[in-house]
Protein backbone atom coordinates (compact mmCIF):
# COMPACT_ATOMS: atom_id res chain seq x y z
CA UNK A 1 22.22 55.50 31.19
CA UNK A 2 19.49 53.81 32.99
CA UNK A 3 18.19 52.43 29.84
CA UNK A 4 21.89 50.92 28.86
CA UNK A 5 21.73 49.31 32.28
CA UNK A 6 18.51 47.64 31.54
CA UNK A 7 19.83 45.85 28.38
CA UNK A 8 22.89 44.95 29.65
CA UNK A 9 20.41 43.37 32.77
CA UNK A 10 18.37 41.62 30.25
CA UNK A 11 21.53 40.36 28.13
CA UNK A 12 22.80 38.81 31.06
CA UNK A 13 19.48 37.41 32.18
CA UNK A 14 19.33 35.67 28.44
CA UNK A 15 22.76 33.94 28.38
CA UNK A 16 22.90 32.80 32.42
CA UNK A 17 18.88 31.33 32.09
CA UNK A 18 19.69 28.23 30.13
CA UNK A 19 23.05 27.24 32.67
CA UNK A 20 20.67 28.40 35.82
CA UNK A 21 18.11 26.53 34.36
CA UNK A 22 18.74 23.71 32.78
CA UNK A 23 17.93 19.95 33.44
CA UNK A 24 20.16 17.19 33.30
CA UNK A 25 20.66 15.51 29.45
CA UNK A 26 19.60 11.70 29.65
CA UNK A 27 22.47 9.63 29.72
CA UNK A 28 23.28 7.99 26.40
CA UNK A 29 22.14 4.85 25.15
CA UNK A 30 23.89 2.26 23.72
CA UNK A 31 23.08 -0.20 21.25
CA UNK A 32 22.98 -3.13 23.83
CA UNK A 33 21.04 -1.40 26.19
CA UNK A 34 17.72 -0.99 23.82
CA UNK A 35 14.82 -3.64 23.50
CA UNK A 36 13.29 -3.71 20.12
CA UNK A 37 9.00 -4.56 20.40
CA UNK A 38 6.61 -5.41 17.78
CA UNK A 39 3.29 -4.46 19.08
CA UNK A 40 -0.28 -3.75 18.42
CA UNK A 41 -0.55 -1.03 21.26
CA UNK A 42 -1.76 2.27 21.35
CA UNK A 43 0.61 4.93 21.81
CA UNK A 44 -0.55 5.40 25.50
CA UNK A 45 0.04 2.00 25.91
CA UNK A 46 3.51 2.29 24.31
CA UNK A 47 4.82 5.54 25.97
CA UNK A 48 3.63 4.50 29.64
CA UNK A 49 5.77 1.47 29.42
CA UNK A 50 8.74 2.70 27.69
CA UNK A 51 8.80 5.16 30.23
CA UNK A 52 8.19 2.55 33.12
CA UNK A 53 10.56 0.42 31.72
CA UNK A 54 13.50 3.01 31.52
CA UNK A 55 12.89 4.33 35.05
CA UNK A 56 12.88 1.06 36.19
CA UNK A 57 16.02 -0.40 34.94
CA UNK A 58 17.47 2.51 36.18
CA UNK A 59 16.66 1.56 39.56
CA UNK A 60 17.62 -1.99 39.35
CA UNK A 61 20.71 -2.31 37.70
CA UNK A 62 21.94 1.66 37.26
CA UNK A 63 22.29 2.06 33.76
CA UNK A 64 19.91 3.51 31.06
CA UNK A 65 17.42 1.46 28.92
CA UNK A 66 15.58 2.58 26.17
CA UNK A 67 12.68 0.81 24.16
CA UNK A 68 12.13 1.32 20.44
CA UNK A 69 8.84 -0.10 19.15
CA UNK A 70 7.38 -1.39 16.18
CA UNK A 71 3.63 -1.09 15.14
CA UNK A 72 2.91 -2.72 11.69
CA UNK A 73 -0.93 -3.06 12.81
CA UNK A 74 -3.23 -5.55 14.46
CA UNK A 75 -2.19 -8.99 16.78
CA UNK A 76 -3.31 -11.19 13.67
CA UNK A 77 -1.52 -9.24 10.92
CA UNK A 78 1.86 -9.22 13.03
CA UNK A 79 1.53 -12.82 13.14
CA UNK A 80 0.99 -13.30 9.32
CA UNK A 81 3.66 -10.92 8.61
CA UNK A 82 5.88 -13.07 11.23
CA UNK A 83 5.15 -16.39 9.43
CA UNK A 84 5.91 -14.64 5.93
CA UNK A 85 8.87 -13.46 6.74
CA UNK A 86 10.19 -16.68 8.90
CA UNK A 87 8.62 -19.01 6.45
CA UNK A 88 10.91 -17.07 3.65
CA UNK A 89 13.58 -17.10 5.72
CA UNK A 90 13.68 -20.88 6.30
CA UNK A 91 13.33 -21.82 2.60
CA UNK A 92 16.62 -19.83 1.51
CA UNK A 93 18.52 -21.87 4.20
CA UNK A 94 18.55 -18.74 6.88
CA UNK A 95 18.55 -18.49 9.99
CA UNK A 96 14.90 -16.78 10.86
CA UNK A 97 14.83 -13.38 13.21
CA UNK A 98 17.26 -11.07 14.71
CA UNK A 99 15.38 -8.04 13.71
CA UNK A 100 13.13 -7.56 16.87
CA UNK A 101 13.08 -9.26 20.27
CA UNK A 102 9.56 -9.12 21.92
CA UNK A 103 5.92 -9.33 20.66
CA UNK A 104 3.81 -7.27 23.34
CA UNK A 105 0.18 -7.35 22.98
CA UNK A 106 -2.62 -9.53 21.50
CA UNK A 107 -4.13 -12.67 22.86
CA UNK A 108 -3.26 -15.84 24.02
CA UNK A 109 -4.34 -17.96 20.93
CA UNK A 110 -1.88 -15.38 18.51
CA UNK A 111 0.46 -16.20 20.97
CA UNK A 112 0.14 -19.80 20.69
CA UNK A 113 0.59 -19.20 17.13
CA UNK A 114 3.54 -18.06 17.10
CA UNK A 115 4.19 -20.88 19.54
CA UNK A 116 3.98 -23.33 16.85
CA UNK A 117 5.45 -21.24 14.44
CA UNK A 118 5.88 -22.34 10.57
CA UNK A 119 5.89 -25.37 8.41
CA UNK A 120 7.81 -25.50 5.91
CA UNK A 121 8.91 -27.68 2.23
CA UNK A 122 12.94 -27.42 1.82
CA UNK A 123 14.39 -30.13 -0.57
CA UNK A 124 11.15 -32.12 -0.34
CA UNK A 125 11.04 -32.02 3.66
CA UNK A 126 8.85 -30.45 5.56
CA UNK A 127 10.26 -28.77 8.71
CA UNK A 128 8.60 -26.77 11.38
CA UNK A 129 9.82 -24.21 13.50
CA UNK A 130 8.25 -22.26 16.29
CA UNK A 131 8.47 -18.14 15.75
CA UNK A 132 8.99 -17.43 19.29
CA UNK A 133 11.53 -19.06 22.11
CA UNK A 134 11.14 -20.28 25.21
CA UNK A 135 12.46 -18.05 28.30
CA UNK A 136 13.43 -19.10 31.60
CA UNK A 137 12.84 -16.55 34.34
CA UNK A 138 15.53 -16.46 37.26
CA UNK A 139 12.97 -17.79 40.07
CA UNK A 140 14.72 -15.55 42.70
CA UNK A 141 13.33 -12.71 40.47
CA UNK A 142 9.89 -13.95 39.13
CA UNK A 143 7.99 -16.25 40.77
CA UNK A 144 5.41 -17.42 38.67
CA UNK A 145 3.25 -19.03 41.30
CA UNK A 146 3.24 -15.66 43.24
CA UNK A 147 2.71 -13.81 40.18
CA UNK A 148 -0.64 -15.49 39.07
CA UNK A 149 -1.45 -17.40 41.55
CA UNK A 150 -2.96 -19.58 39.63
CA UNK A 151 -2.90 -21.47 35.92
CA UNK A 152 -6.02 -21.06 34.43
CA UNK A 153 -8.35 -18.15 34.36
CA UNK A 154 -11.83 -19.42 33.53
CA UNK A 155 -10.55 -22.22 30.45
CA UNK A 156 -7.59 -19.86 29.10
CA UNK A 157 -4.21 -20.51 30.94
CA UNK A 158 -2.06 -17.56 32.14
CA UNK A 159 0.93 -18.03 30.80
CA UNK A 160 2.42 -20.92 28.16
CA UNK A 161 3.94 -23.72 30.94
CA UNK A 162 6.62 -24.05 28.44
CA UNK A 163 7.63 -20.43 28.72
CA UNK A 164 6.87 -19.60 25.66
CA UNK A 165 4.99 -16.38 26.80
CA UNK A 166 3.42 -14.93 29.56
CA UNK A 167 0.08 -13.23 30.51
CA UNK A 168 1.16 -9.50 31.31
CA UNK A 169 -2.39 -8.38 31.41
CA UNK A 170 -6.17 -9.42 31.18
CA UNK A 171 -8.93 -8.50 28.47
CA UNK A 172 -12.75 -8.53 28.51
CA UNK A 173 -14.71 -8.19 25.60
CA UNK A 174 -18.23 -6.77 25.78
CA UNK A 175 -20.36 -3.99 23.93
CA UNK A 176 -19.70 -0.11 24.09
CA UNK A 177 -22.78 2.43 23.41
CA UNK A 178 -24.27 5.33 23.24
CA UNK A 179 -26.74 6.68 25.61
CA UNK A 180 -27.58 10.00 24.01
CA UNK A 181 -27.82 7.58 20.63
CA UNK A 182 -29.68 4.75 22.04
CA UNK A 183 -32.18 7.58 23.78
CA UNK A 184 -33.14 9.38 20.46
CA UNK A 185 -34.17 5.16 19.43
CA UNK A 186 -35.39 4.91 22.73
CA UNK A 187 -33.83 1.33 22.72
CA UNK A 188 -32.63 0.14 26.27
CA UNK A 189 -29.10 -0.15 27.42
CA UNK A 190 -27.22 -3.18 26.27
CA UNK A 191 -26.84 -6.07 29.10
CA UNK A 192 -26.58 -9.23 26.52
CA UNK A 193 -25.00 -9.82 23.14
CA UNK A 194 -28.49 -10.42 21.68
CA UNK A 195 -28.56 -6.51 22.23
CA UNK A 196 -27.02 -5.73 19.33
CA UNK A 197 -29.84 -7.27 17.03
CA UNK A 198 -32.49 -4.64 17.96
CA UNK A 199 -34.51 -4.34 14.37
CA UNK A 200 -34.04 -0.44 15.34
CA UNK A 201 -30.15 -0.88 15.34
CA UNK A 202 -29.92 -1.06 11.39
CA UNK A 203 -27.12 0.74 10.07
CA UNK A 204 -25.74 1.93 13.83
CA UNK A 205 -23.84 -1.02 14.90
CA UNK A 206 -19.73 -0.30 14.81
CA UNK A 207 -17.77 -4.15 13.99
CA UNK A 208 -14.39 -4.98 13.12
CA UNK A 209 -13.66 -7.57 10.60
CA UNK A 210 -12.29 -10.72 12.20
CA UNK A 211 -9.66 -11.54 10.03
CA UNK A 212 -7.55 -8.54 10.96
CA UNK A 213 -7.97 -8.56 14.35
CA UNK A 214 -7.66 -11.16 16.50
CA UNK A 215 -9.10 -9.41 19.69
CA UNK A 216 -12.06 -9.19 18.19
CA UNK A 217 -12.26 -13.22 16.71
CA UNK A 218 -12.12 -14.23 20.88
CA UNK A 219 -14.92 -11.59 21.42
CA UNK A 220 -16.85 -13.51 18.60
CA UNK A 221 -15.62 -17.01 19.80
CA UNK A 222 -16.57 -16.06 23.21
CA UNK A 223 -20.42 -15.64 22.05
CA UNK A 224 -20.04 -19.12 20.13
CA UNK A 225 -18.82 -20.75 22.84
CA UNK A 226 -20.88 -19.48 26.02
CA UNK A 227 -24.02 -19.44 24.11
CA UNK A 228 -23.35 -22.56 21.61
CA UNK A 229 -22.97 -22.57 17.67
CA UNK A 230 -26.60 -22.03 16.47
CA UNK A 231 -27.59 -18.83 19.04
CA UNK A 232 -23.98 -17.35 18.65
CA UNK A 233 -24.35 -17.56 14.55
CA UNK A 234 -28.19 -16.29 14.98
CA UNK A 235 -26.45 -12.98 17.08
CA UNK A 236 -23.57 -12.84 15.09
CA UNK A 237 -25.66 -12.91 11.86
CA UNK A 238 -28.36 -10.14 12.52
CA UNK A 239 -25.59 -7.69 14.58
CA UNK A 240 -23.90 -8.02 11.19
CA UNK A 241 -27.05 -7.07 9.48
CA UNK A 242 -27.55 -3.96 11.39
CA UNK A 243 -23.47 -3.44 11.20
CA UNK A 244 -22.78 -0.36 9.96
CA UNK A 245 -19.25 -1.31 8.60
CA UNK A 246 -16.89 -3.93 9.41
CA UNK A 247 -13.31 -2.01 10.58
CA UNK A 248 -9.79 -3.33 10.20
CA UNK A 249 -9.32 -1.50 13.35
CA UNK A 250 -10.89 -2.54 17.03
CA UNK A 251 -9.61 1.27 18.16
CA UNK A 252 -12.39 2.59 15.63
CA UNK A 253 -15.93 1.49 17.37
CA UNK A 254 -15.17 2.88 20.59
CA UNK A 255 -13.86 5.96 18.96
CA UNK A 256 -17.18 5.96 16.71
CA UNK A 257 -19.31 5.19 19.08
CA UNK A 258 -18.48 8.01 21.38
CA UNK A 259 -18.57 10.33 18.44
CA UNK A 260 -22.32 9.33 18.02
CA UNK A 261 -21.17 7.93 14.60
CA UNK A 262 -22.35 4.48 15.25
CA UNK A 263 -24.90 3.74 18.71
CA UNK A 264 -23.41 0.58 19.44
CA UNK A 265 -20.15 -1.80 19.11
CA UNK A 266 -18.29 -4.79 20.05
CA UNK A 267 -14.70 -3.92 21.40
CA UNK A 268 -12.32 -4.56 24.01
CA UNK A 269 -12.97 -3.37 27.71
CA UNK A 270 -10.18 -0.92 28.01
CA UNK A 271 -11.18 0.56 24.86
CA UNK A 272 -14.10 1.43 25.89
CA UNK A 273 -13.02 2.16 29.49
CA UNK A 274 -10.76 4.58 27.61
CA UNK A 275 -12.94 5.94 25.31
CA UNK A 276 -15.26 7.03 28.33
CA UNK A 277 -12.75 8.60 30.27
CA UNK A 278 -11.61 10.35 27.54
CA UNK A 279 -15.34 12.08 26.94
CA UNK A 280 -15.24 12.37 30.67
CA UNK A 281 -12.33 14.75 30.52
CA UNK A 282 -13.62 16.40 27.60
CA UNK A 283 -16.56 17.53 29.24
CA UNK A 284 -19.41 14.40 28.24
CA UNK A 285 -18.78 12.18 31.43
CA UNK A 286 -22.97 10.50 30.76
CA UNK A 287 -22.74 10.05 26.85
CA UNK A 288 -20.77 6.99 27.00
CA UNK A 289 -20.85 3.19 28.81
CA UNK A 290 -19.78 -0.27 28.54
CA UNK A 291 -21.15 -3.18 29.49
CA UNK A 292 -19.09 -7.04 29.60
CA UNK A 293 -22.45 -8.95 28.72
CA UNK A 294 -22.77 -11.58 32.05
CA UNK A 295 -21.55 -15.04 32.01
CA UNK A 296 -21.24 -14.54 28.21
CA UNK A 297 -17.61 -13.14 27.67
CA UNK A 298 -14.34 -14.59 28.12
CA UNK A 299 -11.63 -12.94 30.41
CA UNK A 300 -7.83 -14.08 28.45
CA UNK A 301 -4.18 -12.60 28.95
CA UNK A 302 -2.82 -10.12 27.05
CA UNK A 303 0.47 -11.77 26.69
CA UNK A 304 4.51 -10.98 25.76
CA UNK A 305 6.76 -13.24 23.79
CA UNK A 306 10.35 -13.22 22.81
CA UNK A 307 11.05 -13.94 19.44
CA UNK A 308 13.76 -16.67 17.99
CA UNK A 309 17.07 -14.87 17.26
CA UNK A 310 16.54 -11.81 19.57
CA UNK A 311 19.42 -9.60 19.38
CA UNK A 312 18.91 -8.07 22.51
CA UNK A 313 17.78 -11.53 24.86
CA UNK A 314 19.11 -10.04 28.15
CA UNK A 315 17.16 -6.76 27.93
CA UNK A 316 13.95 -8.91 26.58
CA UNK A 317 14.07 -10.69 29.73
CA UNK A 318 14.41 -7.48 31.42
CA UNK A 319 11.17 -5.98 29.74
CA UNK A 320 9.30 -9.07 30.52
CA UNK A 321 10.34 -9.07 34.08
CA UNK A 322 9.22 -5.43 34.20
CA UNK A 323 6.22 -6.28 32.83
CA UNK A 324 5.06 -8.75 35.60
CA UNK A 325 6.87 -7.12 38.64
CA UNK A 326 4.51 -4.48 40.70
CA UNK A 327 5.96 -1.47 38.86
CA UNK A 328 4.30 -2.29 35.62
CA UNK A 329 1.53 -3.69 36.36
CA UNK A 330 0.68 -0.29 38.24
CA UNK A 331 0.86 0.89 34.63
CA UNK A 332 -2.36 -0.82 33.83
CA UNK A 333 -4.84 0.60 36.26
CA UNK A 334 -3.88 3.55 38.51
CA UNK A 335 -4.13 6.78 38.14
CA UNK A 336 -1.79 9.05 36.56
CA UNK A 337 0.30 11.32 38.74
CA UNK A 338 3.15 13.26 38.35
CA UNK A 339 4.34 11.92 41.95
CA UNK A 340 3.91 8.05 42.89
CA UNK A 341 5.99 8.11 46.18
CA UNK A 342 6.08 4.76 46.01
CA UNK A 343 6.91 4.24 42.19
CA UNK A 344 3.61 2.84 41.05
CA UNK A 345 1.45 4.04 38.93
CA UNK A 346 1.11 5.63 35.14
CA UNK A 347 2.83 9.82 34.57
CA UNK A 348 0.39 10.48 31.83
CA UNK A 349 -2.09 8.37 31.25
CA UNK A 350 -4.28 6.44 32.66
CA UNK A 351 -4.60 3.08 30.82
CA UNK A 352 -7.44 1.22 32.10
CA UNK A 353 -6.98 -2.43 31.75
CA UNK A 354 -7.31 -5.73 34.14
CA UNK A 355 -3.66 -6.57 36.37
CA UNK A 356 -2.54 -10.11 35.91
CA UNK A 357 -0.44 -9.87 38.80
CA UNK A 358 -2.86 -11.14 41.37
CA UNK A 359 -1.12 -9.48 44.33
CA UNK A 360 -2.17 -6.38 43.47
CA UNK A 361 -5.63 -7.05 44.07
CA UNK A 362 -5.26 -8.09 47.51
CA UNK A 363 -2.96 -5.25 48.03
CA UNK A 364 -3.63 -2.00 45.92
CA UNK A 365 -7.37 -2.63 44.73
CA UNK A 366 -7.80 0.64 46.14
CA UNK A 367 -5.93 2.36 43.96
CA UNK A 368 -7.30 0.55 40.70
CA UNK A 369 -9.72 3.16 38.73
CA UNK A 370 -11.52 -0.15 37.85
CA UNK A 371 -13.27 -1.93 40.90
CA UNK A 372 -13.32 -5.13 38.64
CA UNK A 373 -11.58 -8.01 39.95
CA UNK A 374 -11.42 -10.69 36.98
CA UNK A 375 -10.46 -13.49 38.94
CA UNK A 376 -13.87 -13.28 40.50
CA UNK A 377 -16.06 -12.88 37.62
CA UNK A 378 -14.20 -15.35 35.18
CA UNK A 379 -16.61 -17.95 33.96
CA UNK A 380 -15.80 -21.33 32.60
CA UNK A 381 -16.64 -22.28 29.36
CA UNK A 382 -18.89 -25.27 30.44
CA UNK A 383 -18.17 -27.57 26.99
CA UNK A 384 -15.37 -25.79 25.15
CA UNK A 385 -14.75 -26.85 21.30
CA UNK A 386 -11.39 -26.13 20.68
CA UNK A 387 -12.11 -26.06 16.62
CA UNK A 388 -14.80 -22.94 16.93
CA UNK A 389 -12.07 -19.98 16.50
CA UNK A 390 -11.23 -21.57 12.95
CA UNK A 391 -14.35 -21.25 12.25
CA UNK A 392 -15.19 -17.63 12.96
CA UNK A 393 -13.41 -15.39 10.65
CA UNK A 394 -14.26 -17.72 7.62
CA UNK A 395 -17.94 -18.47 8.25
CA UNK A 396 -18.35 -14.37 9.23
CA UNK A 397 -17.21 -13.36 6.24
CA UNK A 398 -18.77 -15.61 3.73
CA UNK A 399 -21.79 -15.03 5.75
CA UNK A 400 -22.02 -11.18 6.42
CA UNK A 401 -18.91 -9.17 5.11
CA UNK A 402 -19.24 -10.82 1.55
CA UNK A 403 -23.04 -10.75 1.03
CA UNK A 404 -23.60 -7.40 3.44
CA UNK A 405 -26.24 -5.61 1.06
CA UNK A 406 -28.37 -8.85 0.30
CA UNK A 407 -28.13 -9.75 3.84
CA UNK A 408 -29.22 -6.25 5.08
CA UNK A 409 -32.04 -6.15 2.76
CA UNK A 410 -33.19 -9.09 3.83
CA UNK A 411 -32.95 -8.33 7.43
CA UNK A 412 -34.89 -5.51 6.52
CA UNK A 413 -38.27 -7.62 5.01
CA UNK A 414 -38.10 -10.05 7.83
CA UNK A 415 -38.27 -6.79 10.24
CA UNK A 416 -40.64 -5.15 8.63
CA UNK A 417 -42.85 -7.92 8.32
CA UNK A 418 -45.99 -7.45 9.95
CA UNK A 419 -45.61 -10.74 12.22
CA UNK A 420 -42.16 -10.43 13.19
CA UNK A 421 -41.88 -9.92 17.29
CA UNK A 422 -39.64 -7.17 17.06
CA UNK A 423 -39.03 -7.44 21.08
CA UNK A 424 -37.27 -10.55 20.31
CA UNK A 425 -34.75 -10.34 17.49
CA UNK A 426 -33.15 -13.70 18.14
CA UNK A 427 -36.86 -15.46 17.12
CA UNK A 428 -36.11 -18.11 14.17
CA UNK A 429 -38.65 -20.03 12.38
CA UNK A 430 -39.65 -22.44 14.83
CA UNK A 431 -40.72 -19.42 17.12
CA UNK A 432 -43.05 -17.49 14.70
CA UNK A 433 -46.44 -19.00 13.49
CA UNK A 434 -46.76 -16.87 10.43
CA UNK A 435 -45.60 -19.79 7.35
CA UNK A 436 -44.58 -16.41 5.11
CA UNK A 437 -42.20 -15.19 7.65
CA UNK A 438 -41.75 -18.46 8.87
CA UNK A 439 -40.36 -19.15 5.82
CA UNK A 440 -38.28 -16.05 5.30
CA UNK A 441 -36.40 -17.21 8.73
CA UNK A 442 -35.81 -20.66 7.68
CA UNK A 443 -33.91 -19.21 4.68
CA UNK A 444 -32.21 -16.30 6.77
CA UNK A 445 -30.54 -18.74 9.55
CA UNK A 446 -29.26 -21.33 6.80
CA UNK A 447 -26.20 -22.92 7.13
CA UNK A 448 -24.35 -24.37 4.32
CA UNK A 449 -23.35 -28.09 3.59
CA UNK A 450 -19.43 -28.32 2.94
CA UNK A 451 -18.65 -31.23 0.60
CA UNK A 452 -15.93 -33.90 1.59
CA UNK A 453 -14.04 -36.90 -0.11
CA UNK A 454 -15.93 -39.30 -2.34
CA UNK A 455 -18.67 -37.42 -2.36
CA UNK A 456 -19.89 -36.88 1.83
CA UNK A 457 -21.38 -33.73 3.07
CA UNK A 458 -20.87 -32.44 6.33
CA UNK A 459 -23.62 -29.58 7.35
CA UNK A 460 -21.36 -26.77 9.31
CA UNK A 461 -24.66 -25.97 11.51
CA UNK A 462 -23.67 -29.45 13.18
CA UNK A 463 -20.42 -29.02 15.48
CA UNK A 464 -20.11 -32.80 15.64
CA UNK A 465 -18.44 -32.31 12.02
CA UNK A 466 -16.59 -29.15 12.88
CA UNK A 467 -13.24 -31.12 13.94
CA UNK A 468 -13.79 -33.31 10.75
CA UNK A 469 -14.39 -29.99 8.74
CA UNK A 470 -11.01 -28.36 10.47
CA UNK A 471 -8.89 -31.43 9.71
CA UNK A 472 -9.65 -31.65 5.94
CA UNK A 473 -10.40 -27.55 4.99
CA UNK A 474 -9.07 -25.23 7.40
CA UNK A 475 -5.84 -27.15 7.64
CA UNK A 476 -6.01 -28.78 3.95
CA UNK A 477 -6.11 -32.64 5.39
CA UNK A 478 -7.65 -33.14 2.35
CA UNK A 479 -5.57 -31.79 -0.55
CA UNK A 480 -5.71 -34.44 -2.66
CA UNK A 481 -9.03 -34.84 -2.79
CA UNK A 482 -9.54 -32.63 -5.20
CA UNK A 483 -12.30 -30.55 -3.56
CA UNK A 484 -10.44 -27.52 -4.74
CA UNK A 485 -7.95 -26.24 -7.43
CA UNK A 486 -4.32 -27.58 -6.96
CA UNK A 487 -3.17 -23.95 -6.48
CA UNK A 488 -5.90 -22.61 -4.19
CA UNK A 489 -5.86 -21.85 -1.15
CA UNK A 490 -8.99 -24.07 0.74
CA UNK A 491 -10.00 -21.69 3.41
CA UNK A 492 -10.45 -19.34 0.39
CA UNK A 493 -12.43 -21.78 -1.40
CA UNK A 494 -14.37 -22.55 1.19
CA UNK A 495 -15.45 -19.26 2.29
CA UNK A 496 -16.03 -18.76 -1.39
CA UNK A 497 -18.49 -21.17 -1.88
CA UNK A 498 -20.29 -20.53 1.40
CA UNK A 499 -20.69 -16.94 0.56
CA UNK A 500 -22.44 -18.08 -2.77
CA UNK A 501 -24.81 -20.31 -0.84
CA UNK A 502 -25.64 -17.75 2.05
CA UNK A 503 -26.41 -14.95 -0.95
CA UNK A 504 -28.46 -17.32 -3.06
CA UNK A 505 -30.31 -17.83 0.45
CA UNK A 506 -30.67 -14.09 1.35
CA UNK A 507 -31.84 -13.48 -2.41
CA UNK A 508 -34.56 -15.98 -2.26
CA UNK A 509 -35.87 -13.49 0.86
CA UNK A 510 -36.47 -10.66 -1.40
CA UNK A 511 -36.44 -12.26 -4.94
């Protein structure tokens, strides 16, 4: 009897649980009521703000929202695959877009991009139209001089004064490590870009290539820029000789680096921010650190942008207003916390990048997990060259990714050379007395000649001829000219025949 009453008990207990239990379903979500994002953000990035975003709207106007995202890859390819597919659509006649209706992520210059959009031949006229639109921000909601406070951080402004997007966060760029790595090398720890050159380095250096991410071209450009064209190329050149692969990733050198796969890398702040935290929490809070190299990196906006044809405009202006208002950019740099009586801050994770909003400085810096303050260690470039970021991804690969065994090997001879100071991996030929290894550096730091019509030659060590060299290559001024095939693409032909100069130069260093 007593063991009838116990089932019965139990039976009971199963089917009243789930009723006694049970937490109320989320409210359906209609079509209308969704915002569709193409972004290059992590997943913590992406589930912090959907969730932000949907607790938010809530709040303000009482109805559900719900975010679906897109992730095809990095800032630079979404832009390419933007411009294919708007460039297609505007030859058949079509009206471009209508499949998403914000970018979120990447820098200012992608932005800018997509700012000036495509150009076009239809019928024998060219036409031009911008990928992204303009938005207009009710004032009485999002005031912009509030917001940033200013235009400009350092020489990048903080949002486009057209509207066409708007700084929803800010990125550093400096060099993650390992200490554990670095120890068993016993090389210092990394304070300067030039760090990354150590002759002891070779084969432990974590980059990403470039031309697939476009984070990782203003890290480079940064280093061009503060430190001018011939230093930035000599760093650039021997980190890539010591590089132990070039990712299409910038998530991968942080994640390497930690992993005591690589010692050393170039990669976004929060990444490595992250990255630390993350072997913090695991139990390894001294094995990693990052370092933004001083007065040589360049603080710019991560910004948002709506996209022509969004089907969803009203919610896009929603998202971006969520973005900028306190709420979200608590998202950025609290700390996680199941309870936020006052509604700010991240529920899982904690995220680790720079607040645009420059309120919350002066009134939550003590909850940021970051004491950084980027509007007080922004730098001005002091003589910024506007052509230098068409520059990089070319002239990096022809010189490094394209020739990276010749030009390790002969990074390796001028090392290993008897008379090379190997306290000061930046010395060139003019520093060295030895003519053999003198020699060997004259050859290593080459830079190439690039031919131009009827028969001038501009060196690309000079900038003075970098503007001339952007007009009539990198944005094919000079097509008829016939300095390449009809059909050829010239930045492809350029880099091309640069490669084949840099590895007949790196080849004459160990013939």
């Amino acid at each position: 009897m007593f063991g009838r009453v116990v089932v019965i008990i139990a039976i009971a207990v199963v089917l009243i649980a789930p009723f006694a239990f049970r937490t109320e379903r989320p409210k359906p979500v209609s079509d209308a009521r969704r915002v569709i994002i193409i972004t290059p953000h992590n997943e913590q990035i992406r589930t912090e703000f959907a969730r932000g975003f949907a607790r938010w709207h809530e709040g303000r106007y009482g109805e559900p929202a719900a975010v679906v995202y897109n992730v095809p890859g990095g800032t630079s390819e979404i832009r390419k695959m933007l411009e294919s597919q708007y460039a297609a659509a505007l030859q058949k006649g079509e009206t471009p877009g209508g499949d998403a209706d914000l970018v979120f992520g990447g820098g200012s210059y992608e932005h800018g991009r997509l700012k000036r959009g495509v150009t076009v031949t239809v019928d024998g006229e060219k036409r031009s139209e911008p990928i992204t639109q303009p938005v207009t921000l009710d004032p009485s909601r999002v005031d912009l001089a509030e917001i940033y406070g200013q235009e400009k951080i350092g020489n990048i402004p903080l949002y486009d004064p057209d509207g066409y997007w708007f700084g929803t966060a800010l990125s550093g760029f400096g060099i993650v490590y390992n200490r554990d790595a670095l120890g068993r090398n016993r090389i210092a720890t990394p304070t300067t870009w030039a760090d990354l050159c150590h002759p002891d380095l070779q084969g432990w250096v974590a980059l990403v290539n470039p031309g697939q991410s476009g984070s990782i071209t203003t890290a480079f450009e940064a280093i061009l820029q503060h430190l001018g064209w011939e230093t930035g190329w000599r760093i650039l050149r021997r980190a890539g000789a010591n590089a132990r692969y070039f990712s299409a990733s910038s998530l991968r050198p942080p994640t390497d680096v930690g992993e005591g796969d690589a010692a050393i890398g170039v990669c976004i702040d929060f990444y490595g921010r992250f990255q630390s935290q993350a072997l913090t929490e695991a139990g390894y809070p001294d094995r990693l650190g990052y370092v933004d190299p001083p007065g040589a990196t360049t603080i710019d906006p991560d910004p948002i942008s709506m996209l022509r044809g969004a089907p969803n405009r009203e919610m896009a202006e929603r998202f971006i207003e969520f973005c900028l208002s306190p709420e979200g950019q608590a998202l950025w740099q609290f700390r996680a916390s199941d309870e936020h009586p006052d509604g700010l801050g991240p529920h899982e994770f904690e995220l680790r990048r720079m607040m645009v909003r420059r309120s919350m400085y002066e009134d939550h810096f003590d909850r940021a997990i970051d004491q950084v303050n980027p509007y007080e260690i922004a730098r001005a470039i002091e003589n910024p060259d506007r052509n230098v970021r068409r520059f990089v991804s070319v002239v990096f690969s022809a010189m490094v990714m394209d020739n990276h065994h010749e030009l390790r090997d002969a990074w390796s001879a001028i090392t290993s050379h008897p008379a090379f100071p190997r306290d000061e991996p930046l010395a060139d030929a003019a520093s060295v007395d030895d003519p053999d290894l003198r020699r060997m550096l004259l050859l290593f730091d080459a830079m190439p000649d690039v031919p131009g019509p009827d028969g001038a030659s501009y060196s690309i060590a000079d900038t003075e001829h970098l503007g001339t060299l952007a007009g009539g290559w990198m944005k094919g001024g000079w097509m008829d000219e016939g300095l390449w095939p009809a059909d050829a693409d010239p930045q492809r032909t350029l880099r091309r025949d640069m490669a084949r100069f840099f590895r007949e130069s790196y080849e004459a260093i160990t013939p």
